[in-house]
PDB file of N, CA and C in Angstrom:
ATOM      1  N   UNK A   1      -7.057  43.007 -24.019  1.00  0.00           N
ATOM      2  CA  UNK A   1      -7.409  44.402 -24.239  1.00  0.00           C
ATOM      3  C   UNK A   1      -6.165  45.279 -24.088  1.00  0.00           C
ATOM      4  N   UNK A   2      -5.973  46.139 -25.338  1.00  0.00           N
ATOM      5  CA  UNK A   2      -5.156  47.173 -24.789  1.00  0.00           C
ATOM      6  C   UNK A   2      -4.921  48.115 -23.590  1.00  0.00           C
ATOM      7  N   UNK A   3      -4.154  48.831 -23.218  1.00  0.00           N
ATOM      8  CA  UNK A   3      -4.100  49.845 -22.298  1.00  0.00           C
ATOM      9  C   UNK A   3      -4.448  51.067 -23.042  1.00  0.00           C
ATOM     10  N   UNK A   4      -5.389  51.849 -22.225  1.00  0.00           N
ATOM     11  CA  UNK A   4      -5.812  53.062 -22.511  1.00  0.00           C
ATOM     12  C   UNK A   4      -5.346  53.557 -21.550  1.00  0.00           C
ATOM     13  N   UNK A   5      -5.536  54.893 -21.256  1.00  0.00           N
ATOM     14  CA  UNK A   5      -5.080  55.964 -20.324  1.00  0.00           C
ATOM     15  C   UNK A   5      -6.636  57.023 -20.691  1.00  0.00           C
ATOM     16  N   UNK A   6      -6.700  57.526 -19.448  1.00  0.00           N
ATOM     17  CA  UNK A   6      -8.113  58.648 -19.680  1.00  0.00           C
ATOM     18  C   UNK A   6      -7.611  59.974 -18.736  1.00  0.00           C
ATOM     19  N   UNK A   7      -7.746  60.889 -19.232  1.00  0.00           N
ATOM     20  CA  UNK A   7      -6.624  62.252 -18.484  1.00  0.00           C
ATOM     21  C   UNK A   7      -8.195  63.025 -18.680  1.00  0.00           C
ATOM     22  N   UNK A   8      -8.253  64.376 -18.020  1.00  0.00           N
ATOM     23  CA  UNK A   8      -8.622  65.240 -17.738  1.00  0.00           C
ATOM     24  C   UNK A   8      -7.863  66.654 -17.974  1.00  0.00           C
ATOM     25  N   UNK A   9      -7.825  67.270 -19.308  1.00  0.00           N
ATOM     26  CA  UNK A   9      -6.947  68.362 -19.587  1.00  0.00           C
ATOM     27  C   UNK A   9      -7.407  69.347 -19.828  1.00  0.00           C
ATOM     28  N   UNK A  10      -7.640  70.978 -19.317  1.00  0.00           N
ATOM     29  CA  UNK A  10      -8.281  72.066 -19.686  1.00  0.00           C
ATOM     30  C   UNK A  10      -9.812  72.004 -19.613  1.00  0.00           C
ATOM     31  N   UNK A  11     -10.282  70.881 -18.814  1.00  0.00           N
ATOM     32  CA  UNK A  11     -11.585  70.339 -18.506  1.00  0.00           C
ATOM     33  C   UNK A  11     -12.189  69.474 -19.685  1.00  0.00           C
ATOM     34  N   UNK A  12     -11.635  69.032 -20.647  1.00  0.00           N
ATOM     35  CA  UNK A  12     -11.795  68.096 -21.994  1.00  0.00           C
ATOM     36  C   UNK A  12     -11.338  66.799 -21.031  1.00  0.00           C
ATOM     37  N   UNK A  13     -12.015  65.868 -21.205  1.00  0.00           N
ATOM     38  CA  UNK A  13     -11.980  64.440 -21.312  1.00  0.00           C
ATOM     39  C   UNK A  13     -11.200  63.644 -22.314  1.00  0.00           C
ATOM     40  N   UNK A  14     -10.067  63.011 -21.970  1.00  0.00           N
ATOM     41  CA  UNK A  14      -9.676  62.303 -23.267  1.00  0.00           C
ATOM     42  C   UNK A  14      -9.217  60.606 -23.351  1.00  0.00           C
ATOM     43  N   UNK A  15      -9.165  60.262 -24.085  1.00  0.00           N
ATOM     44  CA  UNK A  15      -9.298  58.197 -23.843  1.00  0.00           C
ATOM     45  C   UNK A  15      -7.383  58.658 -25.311  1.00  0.00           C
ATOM     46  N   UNK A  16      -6.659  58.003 -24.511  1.00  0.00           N
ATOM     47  CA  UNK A  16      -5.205  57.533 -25.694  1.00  0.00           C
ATOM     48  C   UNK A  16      -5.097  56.274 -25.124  1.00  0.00           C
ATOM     49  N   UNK A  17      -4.898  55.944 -26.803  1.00  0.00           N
ATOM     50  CA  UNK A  17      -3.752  54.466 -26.144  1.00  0.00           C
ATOM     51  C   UNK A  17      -2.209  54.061 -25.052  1.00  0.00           C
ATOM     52  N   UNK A  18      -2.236  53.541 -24.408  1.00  0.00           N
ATOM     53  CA  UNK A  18      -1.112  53.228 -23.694  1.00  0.00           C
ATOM     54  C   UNK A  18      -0.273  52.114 -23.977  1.00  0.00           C
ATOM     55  N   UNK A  19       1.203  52.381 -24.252  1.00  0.00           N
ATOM     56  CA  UNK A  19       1.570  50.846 -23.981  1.00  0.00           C
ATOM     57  C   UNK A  19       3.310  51.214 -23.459  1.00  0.00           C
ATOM     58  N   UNK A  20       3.719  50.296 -22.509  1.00  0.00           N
ATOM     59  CA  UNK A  20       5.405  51.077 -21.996  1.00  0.00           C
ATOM     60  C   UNK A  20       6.376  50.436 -23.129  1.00  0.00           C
ATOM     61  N   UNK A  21       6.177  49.995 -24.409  1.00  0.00           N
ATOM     62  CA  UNK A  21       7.025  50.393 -25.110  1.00  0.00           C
ATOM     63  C   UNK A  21       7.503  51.772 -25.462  1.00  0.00           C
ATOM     64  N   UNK A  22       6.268  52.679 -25.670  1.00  0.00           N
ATOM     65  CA  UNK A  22       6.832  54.037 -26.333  1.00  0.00           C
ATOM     66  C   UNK A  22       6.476  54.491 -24.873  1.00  0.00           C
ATOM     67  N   UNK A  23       5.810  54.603 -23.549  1.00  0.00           N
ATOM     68  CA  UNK A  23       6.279  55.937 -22.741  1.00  0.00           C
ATOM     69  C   UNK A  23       6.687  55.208 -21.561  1.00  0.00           C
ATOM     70  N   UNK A  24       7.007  55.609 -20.770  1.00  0.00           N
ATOM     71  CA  UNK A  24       7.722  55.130 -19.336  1.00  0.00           C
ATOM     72  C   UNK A  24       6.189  55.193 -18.659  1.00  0.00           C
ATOM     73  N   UNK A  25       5.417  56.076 -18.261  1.00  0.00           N
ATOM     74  CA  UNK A  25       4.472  55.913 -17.699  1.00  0.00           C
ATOM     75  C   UNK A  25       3.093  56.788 -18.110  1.00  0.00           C
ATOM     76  N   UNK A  26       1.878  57.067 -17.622  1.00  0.00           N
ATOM     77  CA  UNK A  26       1.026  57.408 -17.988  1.00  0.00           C
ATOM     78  C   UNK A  26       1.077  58.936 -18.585  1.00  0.00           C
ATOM     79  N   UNK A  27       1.584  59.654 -17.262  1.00  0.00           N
ATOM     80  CA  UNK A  27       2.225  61.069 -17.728  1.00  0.00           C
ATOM     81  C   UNK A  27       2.922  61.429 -18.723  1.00  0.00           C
ATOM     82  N   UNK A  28       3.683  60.261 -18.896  1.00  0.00           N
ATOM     83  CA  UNK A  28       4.698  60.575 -20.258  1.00  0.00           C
ATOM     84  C   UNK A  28       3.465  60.603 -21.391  1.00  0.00           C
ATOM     85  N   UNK A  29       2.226  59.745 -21.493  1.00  0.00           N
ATOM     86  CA  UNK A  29       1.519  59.714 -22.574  1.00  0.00           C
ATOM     87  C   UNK A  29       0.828  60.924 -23.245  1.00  0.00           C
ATOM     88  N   UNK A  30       0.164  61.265 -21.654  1.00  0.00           N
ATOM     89  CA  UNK A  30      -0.891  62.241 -21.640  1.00  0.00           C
ATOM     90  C   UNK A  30       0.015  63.523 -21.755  1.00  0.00           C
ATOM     91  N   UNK A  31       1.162  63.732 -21.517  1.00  0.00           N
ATOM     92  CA  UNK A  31       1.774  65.220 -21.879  1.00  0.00           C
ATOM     93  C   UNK A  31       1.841  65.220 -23.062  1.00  0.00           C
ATOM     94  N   UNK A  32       2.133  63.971 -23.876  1.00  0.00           N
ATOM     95  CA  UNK A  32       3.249  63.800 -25.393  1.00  0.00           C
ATOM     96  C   UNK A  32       1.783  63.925 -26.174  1.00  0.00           C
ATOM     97  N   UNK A  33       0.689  63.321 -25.793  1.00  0.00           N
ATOM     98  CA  UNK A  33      -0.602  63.763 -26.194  1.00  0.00           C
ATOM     99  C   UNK A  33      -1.274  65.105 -26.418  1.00  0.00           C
ATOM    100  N   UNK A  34      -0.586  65.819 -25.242  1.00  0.00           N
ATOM    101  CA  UNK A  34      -1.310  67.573 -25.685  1.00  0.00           C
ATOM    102  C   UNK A  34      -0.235  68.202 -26.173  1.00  0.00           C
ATOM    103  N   UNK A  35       1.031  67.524 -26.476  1.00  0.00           N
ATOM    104  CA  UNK A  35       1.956  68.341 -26.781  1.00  0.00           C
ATOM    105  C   UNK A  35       2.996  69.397 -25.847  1.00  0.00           C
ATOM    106  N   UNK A  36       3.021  68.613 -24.610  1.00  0.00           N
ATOM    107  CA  UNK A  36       3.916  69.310 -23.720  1.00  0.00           C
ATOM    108  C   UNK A  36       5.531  68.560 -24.032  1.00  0.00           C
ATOM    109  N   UNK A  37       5.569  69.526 -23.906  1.00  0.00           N
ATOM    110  CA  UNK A  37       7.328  69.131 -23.720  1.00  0.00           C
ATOM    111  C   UNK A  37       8.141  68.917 -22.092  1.00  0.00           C
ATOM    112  N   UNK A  38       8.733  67.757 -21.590  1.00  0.00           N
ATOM    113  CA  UNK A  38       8.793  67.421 -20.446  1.00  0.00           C
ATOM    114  C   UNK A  38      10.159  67.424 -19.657  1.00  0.00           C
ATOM    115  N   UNK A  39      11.280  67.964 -20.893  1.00  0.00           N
ATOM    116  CA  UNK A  39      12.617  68.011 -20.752  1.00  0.00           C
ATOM    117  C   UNK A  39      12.887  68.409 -19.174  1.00  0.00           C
ATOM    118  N   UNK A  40      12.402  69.501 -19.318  1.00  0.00           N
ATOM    119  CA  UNK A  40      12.825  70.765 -17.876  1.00  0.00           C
ATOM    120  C   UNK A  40      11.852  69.984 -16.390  1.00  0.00           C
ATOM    121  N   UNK A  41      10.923  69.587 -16.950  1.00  0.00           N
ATOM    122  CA  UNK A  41      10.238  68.826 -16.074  1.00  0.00           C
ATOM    123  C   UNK A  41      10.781  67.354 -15.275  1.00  0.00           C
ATOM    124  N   UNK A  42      11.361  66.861 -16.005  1.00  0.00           N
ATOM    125  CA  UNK A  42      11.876  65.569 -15.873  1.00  0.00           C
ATOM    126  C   UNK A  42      13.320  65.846 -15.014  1.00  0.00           C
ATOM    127  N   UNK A  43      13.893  66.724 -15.631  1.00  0.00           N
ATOM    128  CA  UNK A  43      15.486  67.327 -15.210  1.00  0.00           C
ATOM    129  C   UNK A  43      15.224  67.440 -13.578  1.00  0.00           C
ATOM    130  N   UNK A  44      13.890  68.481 -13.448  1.00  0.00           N
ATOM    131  CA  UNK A  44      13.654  68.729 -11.957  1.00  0.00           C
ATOM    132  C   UNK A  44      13.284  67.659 -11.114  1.00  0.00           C
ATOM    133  N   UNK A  45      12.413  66.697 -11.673  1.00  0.00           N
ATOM    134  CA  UNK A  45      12.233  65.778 -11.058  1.00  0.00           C
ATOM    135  C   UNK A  45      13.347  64.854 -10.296  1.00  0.00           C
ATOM    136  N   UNK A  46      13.776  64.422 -11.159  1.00  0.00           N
ATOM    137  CA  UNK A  46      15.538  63.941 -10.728  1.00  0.00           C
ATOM    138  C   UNK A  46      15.891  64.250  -9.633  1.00  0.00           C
ATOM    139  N   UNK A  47      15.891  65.360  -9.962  1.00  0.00           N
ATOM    140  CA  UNK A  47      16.798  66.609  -8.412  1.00  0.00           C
ATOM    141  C   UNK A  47      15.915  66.352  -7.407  1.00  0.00           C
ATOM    142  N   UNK A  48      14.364  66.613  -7.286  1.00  0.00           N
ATOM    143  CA  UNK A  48      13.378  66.071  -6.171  1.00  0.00           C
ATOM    144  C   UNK A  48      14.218  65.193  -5.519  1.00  0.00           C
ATOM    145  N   UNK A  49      13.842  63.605  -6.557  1.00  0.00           N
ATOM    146  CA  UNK A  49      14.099  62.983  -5.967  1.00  0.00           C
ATOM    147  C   UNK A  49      15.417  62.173  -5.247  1.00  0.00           C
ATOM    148  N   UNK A  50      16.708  62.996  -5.639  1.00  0.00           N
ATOM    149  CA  UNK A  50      18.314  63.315  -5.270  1.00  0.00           C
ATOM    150  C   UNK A  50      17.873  63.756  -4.156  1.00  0.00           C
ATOM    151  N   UNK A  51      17.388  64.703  -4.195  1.00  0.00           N
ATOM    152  CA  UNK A  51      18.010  65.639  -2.475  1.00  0.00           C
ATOM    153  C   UNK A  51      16.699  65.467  -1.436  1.00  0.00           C
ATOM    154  N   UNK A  52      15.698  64.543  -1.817  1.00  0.00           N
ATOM    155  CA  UNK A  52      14.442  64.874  -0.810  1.00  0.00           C
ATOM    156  C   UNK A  52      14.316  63.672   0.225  1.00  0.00           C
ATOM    157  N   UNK A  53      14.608  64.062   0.965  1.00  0.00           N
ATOM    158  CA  UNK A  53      14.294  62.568   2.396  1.00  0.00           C
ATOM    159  C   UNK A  53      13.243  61.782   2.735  1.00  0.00           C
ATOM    160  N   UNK A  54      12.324  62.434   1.941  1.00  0.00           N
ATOM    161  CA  UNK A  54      11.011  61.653   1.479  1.00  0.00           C
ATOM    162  C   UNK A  54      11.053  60.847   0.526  1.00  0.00           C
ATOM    163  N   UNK A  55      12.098  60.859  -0.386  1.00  0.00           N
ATOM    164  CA  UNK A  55      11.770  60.124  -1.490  1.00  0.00           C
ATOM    165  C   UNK A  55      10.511  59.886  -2.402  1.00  0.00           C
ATOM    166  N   UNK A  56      10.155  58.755  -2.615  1.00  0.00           N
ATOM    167  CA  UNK A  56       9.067  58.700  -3.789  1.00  0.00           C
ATOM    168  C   UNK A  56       7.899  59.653  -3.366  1.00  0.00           C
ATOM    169  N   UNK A  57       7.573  59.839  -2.064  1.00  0.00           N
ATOM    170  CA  UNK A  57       6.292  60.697  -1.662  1.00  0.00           C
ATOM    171  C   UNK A  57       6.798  61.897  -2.271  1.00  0.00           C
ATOM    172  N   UNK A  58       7.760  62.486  -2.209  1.00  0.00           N
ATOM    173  CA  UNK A  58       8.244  63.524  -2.854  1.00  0.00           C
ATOM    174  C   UNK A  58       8.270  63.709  -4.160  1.00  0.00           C
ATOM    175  N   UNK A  59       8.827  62.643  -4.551  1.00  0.00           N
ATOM    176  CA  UNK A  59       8.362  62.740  -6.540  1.00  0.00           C
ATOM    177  C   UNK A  59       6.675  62.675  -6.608  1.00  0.00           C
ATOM    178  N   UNK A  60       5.810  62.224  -6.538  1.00  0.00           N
ATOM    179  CA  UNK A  60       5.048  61.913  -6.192  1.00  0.00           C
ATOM    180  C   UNK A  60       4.172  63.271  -6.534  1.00  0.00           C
ATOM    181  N   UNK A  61       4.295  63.887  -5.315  1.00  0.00           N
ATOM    182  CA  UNK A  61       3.430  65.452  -4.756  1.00  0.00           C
ATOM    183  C   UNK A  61       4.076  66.310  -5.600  1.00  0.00           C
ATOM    184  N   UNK A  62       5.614  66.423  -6.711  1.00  0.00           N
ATOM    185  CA  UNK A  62       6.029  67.113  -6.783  1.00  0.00           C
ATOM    186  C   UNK A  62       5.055  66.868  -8.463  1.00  0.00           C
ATOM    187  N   UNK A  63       5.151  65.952  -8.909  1.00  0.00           N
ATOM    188  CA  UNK A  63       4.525  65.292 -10.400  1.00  0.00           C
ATOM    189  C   UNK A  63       3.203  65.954 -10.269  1.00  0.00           C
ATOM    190  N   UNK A  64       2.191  65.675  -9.729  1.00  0.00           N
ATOM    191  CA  UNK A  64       1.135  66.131  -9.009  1.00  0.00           C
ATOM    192  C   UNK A  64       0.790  67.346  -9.042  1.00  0.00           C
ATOM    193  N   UNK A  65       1.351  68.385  -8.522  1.00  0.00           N
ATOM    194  CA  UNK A  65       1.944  69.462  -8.287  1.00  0.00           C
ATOM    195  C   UNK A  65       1.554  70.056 -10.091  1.00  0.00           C
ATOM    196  N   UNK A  66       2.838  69.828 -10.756  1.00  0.00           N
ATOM    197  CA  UNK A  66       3.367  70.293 -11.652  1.00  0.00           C
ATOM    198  C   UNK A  66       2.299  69.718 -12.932  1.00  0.00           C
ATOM    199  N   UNK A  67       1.863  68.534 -12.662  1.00  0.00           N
ATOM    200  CA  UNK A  67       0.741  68.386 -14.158  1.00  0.00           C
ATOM    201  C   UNK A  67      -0.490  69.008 -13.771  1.00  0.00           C
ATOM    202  N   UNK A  68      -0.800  69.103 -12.496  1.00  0.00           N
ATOM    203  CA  UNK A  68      -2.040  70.367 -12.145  1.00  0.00           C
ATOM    204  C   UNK A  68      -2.072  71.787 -12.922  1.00  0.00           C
ATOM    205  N   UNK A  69      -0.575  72.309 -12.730  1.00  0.00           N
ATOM    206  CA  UNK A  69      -0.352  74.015 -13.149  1.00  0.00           C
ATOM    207  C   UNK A  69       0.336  74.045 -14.612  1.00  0.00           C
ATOM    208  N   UNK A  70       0.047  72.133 -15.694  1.00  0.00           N
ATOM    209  CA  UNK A  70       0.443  72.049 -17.194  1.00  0.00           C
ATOM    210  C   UNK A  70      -1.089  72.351 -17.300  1.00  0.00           C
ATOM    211  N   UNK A  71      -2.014  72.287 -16.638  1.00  0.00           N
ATOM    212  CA  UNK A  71      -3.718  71.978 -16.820  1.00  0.00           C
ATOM    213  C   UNK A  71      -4.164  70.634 -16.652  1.00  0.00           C
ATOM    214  N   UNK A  72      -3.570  69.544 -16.509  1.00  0.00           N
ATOM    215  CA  UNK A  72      -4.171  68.187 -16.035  1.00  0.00           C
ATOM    216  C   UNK A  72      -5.128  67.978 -14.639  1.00  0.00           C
ATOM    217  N   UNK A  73      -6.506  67.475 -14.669  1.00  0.00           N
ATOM    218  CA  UNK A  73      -7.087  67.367 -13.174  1.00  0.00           C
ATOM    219  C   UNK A  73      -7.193  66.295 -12.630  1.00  0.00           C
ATOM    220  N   UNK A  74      -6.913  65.243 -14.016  1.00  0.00           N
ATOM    221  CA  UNK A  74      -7.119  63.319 -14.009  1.00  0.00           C
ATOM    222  C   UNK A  74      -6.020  62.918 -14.777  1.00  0.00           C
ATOM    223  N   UNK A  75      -5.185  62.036 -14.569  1.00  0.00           N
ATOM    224  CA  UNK A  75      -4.706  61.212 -15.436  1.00  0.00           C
ATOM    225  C   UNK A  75      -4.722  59.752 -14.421  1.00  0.00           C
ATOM    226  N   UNK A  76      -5.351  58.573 -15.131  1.00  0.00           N
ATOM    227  CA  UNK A  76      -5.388  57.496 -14.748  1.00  0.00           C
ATOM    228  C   UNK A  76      -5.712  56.039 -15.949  1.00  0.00           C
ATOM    229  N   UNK A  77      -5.838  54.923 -15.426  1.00  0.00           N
ATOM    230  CA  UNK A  77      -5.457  54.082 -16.640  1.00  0.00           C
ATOM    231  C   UNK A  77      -7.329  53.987 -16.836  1.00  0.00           C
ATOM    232  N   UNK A  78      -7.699  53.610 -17.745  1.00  0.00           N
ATOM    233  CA  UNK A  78      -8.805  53.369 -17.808  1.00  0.00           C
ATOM    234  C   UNK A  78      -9.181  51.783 -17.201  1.00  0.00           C
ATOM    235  N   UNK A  79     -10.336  51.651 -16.086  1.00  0.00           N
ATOM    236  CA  UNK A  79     -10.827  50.430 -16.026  1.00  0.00           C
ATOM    237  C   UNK A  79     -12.271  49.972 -17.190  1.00  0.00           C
ATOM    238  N   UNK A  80     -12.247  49.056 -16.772  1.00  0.00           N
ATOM    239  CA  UNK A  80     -13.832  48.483 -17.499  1.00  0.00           C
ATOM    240  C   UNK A  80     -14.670  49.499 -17.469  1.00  0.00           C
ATOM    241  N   UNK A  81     -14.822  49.751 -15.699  1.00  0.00           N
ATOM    242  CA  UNK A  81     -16.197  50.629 -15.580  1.00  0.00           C
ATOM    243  C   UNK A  81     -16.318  51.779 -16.120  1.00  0.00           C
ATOM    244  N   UNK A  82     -14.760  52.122 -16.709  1.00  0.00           N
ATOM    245  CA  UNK A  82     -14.430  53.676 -17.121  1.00  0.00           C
ATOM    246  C   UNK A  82     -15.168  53.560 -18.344  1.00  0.00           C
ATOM    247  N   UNK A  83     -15.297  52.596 -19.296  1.00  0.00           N
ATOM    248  CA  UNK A  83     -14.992  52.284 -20.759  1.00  0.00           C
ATOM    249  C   UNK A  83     -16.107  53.338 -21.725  1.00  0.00           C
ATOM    250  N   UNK A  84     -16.936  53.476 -20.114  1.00  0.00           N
ATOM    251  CA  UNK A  84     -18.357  54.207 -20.923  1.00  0.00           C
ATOM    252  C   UNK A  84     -18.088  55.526 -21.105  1.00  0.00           C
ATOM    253  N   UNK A  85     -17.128  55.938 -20.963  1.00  0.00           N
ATOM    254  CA  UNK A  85     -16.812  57.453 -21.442  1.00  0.00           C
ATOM    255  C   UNK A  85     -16.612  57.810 -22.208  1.00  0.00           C
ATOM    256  N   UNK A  86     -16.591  58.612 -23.446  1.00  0.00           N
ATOM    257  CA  UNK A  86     -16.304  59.126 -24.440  1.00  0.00           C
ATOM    258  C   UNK A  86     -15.390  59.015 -24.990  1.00  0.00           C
ATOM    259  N   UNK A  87     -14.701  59.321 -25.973  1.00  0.00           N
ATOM    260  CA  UNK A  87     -13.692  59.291 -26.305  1.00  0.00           C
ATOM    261  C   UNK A  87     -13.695  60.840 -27.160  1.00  0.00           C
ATOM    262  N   UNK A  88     -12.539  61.414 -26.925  1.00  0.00           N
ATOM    263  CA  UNK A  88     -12.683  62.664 -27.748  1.00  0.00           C
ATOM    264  C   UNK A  88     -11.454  62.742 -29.085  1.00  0.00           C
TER     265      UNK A  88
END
């Protein structure tokens, strides 16, 4: 079975395909999916995780953070049990 991804955007439900040839990770999908652009996003991230003594917890809360206030409330991979959801 392929990889899907199922996000939560502007309160719409959505099912995309996944695969880490074309994105690094789920976020990369679901932004490139609504059409965000991640340049400035990614740049900052970096820096998080350069100067923060937390490290990954810090990228982490900071990703989190920042796809909340793009409008994201879910992004996760789809399981089996998910499968019964819609697709939009």
């Amino acid at each position: 079975m392929a990889r899907q991804v199922i996000y939560t955007f502007k309160g719409k439900t959505k099912v995309i395909p996944f695969s880490y040839d074309v994105h690094h990770d789920l976020y990369e999908a679901a932004a490139e999916a609504e059409g965000i652009d991640l340049t400035g996003f990614l740049a900052m991230e970096q820096q998080v995780a350069m100067t923060s003594k937390k490290g990954a917890k810090a990228e982490k809360e900071f990703r989190k953070t920042e796809f909340a206030r793009f409008g994201f409330t879910s992004i996760k991979f789809v399981r089996e049990e998910d499968e019964d959801t819609p697709a939009s």
